[in-house]
C-alpha atoms as a PDB file:
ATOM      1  CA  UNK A   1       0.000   0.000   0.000  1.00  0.00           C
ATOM      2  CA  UNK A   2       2.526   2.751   0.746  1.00  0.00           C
ATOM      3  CA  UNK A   3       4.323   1.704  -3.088  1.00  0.00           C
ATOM      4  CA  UNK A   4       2.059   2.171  -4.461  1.00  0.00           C
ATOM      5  CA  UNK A   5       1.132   5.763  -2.977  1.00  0.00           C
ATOM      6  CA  UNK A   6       4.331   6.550  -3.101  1.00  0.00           C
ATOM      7  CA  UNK A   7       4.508   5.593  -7.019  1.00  0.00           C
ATOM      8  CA  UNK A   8       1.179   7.517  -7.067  1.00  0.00           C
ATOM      9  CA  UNK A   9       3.331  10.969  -5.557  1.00  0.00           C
ATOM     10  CA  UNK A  10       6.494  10.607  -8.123  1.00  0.00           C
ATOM     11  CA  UNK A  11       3.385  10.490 -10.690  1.00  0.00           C
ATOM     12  CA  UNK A  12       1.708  13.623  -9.392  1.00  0.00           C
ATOM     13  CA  UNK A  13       5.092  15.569  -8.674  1.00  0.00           C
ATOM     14  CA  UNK A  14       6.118  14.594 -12.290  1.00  0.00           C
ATOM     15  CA  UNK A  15       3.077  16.057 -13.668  1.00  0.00           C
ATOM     16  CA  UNK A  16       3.212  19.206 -11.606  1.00  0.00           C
ATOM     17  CA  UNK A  17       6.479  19.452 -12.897  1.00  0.00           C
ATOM     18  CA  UNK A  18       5.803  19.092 -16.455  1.00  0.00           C
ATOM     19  CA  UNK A  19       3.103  21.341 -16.212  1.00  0.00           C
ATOM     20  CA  UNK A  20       4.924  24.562 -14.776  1.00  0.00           C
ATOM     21  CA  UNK A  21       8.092  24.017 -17.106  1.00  0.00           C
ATOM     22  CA  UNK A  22       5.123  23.845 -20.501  1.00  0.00           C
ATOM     23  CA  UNK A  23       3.751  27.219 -18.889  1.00  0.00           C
ATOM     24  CA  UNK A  24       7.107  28.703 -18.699  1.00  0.00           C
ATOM     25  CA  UNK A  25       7.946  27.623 -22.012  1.00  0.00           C
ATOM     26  CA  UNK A  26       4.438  28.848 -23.459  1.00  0.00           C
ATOM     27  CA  UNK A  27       4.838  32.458 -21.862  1.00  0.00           C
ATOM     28  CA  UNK A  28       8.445  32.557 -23.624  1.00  0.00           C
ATOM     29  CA  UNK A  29       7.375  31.571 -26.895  1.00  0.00           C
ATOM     30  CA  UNK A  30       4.549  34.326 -26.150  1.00  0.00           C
ATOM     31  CA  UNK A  31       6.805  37.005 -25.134  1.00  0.00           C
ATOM     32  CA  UNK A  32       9.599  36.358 -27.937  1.00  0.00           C
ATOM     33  CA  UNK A  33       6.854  36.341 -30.931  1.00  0.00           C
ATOM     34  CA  UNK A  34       5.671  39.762 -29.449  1.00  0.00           C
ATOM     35  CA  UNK A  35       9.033  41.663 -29.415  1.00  0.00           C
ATOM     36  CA  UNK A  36       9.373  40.291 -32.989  1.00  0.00           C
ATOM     37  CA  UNK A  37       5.916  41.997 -33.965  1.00  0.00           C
ATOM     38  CA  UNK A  38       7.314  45.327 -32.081  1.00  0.00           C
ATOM     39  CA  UNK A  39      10.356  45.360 -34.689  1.00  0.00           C
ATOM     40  CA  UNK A  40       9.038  44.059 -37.427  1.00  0.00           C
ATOM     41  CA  UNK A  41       6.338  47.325 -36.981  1.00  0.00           C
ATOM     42  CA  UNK A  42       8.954  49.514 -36.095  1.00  0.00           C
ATOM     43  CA  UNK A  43      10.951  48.870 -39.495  1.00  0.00           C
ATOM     44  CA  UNK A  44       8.189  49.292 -41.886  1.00  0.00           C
ATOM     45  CA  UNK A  45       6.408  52.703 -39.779  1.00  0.00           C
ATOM     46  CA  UNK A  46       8.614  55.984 -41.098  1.00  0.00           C
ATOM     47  CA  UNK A  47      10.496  57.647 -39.154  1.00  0.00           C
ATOM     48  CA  UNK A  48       8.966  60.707 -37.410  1.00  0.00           C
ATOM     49  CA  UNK A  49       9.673  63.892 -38.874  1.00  0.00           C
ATOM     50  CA  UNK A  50      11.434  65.785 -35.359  1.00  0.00           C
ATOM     51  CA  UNK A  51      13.490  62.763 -35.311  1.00  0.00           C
ATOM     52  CA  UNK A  52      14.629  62.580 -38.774  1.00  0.00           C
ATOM     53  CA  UNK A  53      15.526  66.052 -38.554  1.00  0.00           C
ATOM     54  CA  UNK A  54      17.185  65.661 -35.573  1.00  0.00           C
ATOM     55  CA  UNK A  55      19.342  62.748 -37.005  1.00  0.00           C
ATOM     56  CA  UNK A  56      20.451  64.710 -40.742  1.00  0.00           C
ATOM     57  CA  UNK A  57      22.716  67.367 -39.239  1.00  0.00           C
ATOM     58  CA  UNK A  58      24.566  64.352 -37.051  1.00  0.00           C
ATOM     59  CA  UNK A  59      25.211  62.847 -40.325  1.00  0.00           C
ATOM     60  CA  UNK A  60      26.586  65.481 -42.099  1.00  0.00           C
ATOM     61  CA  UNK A  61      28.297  66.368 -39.659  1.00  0.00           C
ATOM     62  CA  UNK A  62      30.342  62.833 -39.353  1.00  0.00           C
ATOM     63  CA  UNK A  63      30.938  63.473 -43.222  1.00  0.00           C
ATOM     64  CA  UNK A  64      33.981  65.171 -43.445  1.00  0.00           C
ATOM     65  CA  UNK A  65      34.826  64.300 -46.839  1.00  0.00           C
ATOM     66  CA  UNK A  66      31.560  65.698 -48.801  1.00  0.00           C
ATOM     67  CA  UNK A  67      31.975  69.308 -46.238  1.00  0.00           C
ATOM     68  CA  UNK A  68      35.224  69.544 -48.118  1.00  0.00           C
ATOM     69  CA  UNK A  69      34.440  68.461 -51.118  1.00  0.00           C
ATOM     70  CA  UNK A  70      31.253  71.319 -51.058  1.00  0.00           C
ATOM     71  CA  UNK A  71      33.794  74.231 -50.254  1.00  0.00           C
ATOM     72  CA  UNK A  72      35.758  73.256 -52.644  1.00  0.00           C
ATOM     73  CA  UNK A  73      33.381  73.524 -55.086  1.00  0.00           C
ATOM     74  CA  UNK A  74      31.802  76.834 -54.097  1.00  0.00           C
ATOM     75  CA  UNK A  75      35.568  78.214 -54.342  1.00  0.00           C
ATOM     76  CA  UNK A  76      36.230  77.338 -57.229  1.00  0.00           C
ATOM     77  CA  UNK A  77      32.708  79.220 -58.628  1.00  0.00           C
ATOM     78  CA  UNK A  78      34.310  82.215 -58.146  1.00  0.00           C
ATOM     79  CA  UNK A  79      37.769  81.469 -60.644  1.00  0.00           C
ATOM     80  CA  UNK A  80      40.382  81.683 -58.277  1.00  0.00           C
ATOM     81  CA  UNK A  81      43.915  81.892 -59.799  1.00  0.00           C
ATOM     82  CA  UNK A  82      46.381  79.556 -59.100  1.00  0.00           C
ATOM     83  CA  UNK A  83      50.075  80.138 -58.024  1.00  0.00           C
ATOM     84  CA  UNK A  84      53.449  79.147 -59.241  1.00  0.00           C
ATOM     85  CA  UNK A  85      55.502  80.654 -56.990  1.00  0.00           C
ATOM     86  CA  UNK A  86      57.842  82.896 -59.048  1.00  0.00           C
ATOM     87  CA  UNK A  87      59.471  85.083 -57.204  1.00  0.00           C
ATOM     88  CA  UNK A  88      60.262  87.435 -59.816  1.00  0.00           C
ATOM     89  CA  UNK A  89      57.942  90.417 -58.163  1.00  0.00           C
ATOM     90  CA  UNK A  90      56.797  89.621 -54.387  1.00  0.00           C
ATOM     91  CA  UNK A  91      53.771  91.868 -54.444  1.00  0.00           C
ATOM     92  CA  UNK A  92      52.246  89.192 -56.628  1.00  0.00           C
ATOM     93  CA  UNK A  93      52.766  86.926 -53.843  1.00  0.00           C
ATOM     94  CA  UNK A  94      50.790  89.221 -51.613  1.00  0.00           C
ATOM     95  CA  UNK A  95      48.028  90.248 -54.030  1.00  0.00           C
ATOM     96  CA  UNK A  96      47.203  86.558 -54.775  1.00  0.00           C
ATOM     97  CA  UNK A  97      46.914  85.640 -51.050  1.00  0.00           C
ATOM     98  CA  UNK A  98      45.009  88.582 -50.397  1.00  0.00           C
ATOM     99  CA  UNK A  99      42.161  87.932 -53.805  1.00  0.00           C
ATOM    100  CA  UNK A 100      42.099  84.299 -52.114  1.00  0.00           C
ATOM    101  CA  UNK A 101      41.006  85.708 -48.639  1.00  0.00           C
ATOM    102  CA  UNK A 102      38.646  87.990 -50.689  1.00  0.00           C
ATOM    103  CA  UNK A 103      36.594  84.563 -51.992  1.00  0.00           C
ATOM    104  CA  UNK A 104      36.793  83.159 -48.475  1.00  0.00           C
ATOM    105  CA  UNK A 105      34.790  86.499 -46.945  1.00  0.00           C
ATOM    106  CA  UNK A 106      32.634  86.528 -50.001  1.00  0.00           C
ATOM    107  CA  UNK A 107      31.741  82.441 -49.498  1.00  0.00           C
ATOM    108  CA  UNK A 108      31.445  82.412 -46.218  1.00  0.00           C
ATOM    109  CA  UNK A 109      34.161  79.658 -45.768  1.00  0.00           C
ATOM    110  CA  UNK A 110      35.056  78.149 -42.473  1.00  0.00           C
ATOM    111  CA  UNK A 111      38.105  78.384 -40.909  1.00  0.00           C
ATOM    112  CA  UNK A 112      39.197  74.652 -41.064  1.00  0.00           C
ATOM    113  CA  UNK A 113      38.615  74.384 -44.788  1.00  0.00           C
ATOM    114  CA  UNK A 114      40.189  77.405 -45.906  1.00  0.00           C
ATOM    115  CA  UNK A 115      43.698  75.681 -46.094  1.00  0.00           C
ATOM    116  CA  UNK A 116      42.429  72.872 -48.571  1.00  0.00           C
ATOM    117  CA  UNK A 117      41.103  75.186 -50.927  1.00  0.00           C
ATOM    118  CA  UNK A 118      44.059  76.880 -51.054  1.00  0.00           C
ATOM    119  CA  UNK A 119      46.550  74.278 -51.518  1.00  0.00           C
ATOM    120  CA  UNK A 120      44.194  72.819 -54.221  1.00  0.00           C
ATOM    121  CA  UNK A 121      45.452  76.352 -56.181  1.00  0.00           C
ATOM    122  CA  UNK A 122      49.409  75.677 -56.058  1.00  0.00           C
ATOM    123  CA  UNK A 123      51.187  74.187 -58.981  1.00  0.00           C
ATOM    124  CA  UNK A 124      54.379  74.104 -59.785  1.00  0.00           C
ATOM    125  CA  UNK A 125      57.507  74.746 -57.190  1.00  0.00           C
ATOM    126  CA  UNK A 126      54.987  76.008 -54.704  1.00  0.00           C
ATOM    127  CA  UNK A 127      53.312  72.630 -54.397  1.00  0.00           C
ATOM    128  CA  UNK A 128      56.254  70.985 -53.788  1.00  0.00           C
ATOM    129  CA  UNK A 129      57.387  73.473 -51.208  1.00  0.00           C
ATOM    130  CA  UNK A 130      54.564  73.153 -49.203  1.00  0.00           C
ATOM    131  CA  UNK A 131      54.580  69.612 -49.394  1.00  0.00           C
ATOM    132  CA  UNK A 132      57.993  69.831 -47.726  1.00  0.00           C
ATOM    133  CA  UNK A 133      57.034  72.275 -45.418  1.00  0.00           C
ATOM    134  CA  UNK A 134      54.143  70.909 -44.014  1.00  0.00           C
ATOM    135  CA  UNK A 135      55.600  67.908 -42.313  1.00  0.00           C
ATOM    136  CA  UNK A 136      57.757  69.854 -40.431  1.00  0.00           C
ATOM    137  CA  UNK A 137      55.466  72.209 -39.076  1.00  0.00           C
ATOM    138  CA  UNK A 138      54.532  71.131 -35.105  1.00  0.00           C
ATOM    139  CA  UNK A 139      50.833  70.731 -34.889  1.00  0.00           C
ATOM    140  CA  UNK A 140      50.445  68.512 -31.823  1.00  0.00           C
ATOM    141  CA  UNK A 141      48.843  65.943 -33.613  1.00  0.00           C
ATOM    142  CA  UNK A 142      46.238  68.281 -35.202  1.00  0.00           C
ATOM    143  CA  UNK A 143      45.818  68.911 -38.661  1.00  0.00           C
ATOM    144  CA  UNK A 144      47.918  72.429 -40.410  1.00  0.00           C
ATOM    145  CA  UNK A 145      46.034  75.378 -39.501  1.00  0.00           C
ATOM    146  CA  UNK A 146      45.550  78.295 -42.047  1.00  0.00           C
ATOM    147  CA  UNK A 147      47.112  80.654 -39.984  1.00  0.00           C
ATOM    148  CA  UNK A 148      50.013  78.317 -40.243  1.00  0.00           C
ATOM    149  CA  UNK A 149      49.939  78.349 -43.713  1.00  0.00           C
ATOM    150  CA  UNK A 150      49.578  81.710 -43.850  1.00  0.00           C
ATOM    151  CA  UNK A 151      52.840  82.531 -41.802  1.00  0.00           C
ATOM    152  CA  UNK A 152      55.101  79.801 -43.820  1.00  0.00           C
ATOM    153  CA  UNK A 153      53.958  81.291 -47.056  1.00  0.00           C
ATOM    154  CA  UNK A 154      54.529  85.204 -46.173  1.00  0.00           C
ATOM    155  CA  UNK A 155      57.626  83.684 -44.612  1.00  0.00           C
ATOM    156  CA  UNK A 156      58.715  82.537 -47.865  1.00  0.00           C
ATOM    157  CA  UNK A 157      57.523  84.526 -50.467  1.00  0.00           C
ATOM    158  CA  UNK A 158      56.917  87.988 -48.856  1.00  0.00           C
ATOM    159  CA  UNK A 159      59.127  88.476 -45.929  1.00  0.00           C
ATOM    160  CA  UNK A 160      59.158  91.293 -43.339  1.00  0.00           C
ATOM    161  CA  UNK A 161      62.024  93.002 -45.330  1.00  0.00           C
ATOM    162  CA  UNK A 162      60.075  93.226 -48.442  1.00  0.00           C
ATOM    163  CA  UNK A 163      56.884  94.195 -46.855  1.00  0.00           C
ATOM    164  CA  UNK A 164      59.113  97.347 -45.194  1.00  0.00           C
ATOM    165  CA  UNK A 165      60.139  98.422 -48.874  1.00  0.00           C
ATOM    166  CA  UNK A 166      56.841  98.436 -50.126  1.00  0.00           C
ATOM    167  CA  UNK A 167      55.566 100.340 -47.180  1.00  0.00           C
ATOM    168  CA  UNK A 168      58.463 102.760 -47.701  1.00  0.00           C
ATOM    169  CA  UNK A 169      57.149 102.797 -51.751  1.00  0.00           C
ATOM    170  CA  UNK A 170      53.960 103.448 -50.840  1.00  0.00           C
ATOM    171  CA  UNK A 171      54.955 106.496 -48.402  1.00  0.00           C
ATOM    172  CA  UNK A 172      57.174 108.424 -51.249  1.00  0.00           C
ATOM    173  CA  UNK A 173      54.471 107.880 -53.575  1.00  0.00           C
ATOM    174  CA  UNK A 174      54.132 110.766 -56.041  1.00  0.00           C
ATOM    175  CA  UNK A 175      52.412 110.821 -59.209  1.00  0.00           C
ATOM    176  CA  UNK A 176      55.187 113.124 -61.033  1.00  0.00           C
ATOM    177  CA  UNK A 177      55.547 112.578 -64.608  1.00  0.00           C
ATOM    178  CA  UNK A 178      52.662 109.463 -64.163  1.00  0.00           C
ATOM    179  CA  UNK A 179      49.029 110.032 -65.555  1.00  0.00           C
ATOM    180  CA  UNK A 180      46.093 109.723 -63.231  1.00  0.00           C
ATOM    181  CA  UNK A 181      45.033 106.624 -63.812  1.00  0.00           C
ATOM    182  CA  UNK A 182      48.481 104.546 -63.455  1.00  0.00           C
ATOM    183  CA  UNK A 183      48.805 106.811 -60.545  1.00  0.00           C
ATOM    184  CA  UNK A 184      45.664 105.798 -59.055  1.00  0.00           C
ATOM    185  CA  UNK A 185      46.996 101.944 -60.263  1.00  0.00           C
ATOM    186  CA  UNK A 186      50.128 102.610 -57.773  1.00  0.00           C
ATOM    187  CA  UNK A 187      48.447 103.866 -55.102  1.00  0.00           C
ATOM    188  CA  UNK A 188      46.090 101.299 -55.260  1.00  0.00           C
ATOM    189  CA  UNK A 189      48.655  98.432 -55.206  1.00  0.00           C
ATOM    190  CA  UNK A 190      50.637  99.838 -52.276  1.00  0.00           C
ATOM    191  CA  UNK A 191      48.164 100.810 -49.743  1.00  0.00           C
ATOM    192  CA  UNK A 192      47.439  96.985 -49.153  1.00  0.00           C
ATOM    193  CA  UNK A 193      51.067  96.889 -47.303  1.00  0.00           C
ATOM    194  CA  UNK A 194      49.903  99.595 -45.096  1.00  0.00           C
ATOM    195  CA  UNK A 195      46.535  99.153 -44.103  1.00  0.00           C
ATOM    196  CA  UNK A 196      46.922 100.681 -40.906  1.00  0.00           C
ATOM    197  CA  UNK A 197      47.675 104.123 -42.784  1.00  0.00           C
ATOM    198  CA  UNK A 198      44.485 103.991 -45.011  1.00  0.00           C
ATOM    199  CA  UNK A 199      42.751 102.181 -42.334  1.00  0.00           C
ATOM    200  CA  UNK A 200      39.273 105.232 -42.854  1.00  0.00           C
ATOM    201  CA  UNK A 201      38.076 106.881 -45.898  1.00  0.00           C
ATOM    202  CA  UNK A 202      39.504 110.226 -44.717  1.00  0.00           C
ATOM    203  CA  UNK A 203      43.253 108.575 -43.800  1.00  0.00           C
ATOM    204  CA  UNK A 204      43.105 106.934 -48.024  1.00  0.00           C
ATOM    205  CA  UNK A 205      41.718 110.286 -49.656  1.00  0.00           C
ATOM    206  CA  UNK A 206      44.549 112.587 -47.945  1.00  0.00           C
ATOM    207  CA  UNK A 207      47.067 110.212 -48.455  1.00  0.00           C
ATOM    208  CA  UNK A 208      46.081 110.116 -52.142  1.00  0.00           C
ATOM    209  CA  UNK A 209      45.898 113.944 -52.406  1.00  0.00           C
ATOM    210  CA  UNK A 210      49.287 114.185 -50.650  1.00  0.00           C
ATOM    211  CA  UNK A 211      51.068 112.484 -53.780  1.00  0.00           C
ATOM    212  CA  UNK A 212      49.183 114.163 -56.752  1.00  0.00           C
ATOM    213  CA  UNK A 213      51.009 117.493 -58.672  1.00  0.00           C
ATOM    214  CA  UNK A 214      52.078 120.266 -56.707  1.00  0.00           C
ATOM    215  CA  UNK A 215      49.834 122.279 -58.962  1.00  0.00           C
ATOM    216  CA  UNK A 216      46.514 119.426 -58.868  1.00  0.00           C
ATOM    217  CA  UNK A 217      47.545 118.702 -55.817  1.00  0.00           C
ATOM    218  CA  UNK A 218      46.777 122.770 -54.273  1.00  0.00           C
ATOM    219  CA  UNK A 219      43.370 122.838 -56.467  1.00  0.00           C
ATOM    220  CA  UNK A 220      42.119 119.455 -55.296  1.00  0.00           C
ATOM    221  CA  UNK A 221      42.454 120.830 -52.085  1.00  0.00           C
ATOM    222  CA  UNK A 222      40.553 123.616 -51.785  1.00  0.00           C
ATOM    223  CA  UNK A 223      38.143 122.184 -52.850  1.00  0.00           C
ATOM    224  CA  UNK A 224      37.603 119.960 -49.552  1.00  0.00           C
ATOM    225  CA  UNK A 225      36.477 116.832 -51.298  1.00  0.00           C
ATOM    226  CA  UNK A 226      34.873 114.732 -48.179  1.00  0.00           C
ATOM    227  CA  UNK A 227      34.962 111.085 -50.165  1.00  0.00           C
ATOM    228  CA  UNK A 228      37.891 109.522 -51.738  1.00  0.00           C
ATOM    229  CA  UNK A 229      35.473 109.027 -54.753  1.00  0.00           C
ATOM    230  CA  UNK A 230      34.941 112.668 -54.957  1.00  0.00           C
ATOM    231  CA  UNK A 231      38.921 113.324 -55.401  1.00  0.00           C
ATOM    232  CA  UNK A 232      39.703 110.834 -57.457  1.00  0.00           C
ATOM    233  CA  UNK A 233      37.042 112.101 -60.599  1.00  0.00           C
ATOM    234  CA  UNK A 234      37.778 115.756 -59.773  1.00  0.00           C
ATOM    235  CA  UNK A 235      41.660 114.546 -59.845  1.00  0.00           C
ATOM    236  CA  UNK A 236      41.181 112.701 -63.216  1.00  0.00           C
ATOM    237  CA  UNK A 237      38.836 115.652 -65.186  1.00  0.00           C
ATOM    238  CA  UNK A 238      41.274 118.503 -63.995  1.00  0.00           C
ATOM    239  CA  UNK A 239      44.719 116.400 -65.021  1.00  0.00           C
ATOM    240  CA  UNK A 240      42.700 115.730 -68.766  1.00  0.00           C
ATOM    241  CA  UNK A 241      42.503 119.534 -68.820  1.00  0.00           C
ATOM    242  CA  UNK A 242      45.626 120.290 -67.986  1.00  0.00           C
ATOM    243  CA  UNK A 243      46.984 117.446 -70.261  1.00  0.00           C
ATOM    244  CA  UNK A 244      45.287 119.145 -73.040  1.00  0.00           C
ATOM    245  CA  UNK A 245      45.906 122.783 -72.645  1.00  0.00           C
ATOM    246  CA  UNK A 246      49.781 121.546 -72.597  1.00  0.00           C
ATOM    247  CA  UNK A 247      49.203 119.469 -75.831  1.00  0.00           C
ATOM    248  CA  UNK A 248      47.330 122.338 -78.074  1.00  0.00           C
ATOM    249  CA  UNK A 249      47.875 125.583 -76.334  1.00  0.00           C
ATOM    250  CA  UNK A 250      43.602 125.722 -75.523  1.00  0.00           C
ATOM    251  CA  UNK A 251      43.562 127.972 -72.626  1.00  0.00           C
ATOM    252  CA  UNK A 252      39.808 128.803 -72.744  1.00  0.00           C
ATOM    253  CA  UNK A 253      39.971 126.204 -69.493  1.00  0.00           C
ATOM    254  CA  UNK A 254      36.955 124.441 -71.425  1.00  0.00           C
ATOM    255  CA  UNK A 255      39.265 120.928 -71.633  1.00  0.00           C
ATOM    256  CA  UNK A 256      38.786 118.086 -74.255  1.00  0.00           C
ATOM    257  CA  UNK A 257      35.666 118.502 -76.611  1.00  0.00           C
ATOM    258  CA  UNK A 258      34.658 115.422 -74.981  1.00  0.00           C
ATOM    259  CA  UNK A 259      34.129 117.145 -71.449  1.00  0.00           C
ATOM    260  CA  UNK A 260      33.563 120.632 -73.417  1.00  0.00           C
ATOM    261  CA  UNK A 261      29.664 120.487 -72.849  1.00  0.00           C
ATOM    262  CA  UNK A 262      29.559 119.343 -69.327  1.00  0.00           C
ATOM    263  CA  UNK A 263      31.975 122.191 -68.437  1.00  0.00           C
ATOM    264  CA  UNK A 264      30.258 125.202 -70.194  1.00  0.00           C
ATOM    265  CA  UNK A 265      26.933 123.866 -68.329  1.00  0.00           C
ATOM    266  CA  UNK A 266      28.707 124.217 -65.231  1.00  0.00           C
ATOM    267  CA  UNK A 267      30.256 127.859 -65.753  1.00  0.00           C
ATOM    268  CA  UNK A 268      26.432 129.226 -66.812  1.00  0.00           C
ATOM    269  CA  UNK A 269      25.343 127.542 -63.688  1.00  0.00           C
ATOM    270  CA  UNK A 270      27.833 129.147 -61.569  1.00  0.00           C
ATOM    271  CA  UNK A 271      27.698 132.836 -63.524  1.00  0.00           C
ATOM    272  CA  UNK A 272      24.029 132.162 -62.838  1.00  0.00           C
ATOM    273  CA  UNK A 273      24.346 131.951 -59.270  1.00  0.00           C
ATOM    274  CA  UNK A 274      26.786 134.850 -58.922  1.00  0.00           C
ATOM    275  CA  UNK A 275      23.872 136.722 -60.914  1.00  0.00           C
ATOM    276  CA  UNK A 276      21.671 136.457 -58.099  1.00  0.00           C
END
């Protein structure tokens, strides 16, 4: 009698046992084919739109590449000349550096890709120096700055000696024997070595005034000109007169016959206002 309730209790126990184990099995089978649903949903829904946008910027962000390769592009819209590095005249050195930094202002282009669209503009000798150059410049494991660039480059094409003779240049400018417009071209040229000296529009038009003619230079003047705009047309149609009272002897002050008519309109207006 107690074997066989005994035999009875291994039955029951075994059948308890099977029991909870199925149920345990049955709520994983459950729980795994519902998490599969979730994804499988998830995958085919879109996005939502604050997310996406959230997301975009992260991923252009992490490429580097096609930020580059977009900068480069929009530099090169604008024709940029390239460099050889002759180092027959310096200024052109300094000219070509400075029409580069004109594109960047005009392109809005960032500081860390400035330096790639420049280098992509050097042929010649110039490429190869920079290649050279570049490995030697310290950067503490970060990549070449522009301002690096910048300082290697005036360094070795426009040093601090040169600069000082063009600033000297541009201080003993006098137009003398030039006409007013290669004058102007002079002027022009060697006021970018001393900015600090034409640094307002007052500062560039007496500067200008100070190198014209003795003679121009007394009735430009007088005539307290405010804009450096102002000077530089009243300097150009008073040196044509002059030019051409010395060529044919016409002192009737009336000037070329191509400035003739705007000139006698402008001495009946001014006998007209005496008049009154």
């Amino acid at each position: 009698m107690a074997q066989v309730d005994e035999k009875a209790m291994e039955a029951r126990i075994s059948e308890v046992v099977a029991s909870s184990l199925m149920g345990k099995l049955q709520e994983l089978i459950r729980s795994a084919m519902v998490e599969q649903t979730a994804q499988t949903q998830a995958q085919e829904e879109p996005m939502p739109l604050e997310q996406l946008q959230q997301t975009r910027p992260q991923n252009r962000d992490m490429q580097g590449l096609s930020l580059e390769a977009k900068h480069l592009r929009d530099f090169r819209k604008y024709d940029p000349r390239s460099f050889d590095g002759s180092l027959g005249d310096p200024t052109k050195a300094k000219m070509w550096l400075s029409s580069i930094e004109t594109i960047f202002r005009f392109m809005r282009c960032p500081e860390e890709h400035k330096l790639q669209c420049t280098v992509f503009m050097l042929i010649g000798n110039v490429e190869i120096w920079w290649c050279s150059v570049e490995k030697m410049i310290d950067t503490g494991g970060k990549l070449t700055t522009w301002e690096q660039f910048k300082e290697r480059f005036y360094e070795k094409y426009f040093s601090a000696n040169t600069r000082y003779n063009k600033q000297a240049e541009f201080l003993n400018l006098k137009q003398g024997v030039m006409s007013m417009e290669k004058y102007e071209q002079e002027f022009d040229k060697l006021s970018h070595f001393t900015p600090e000296l034409v640094a307002t529009e007052a500062a560039r038009t007496e500067r200008f005034i100070q190198g014209l003619r003795s003679g121009l230079r007394g009735m430009v003047h007088a005539l307290d000109l405010k804009t450096y705009v102002a000077v530089l047309r009243t300097a150009v149609r008073i040196d044509a007169d002059s030019r051409w009272e010395r060529m044919t002897g016409d002192r009737s002050g009336l000037g070329p016959p191509q400035v003739r008519k705007g000139k006698q309109t402008r001495r009946l207006l001014n006998l007209s206002k005496r008049n009154l």
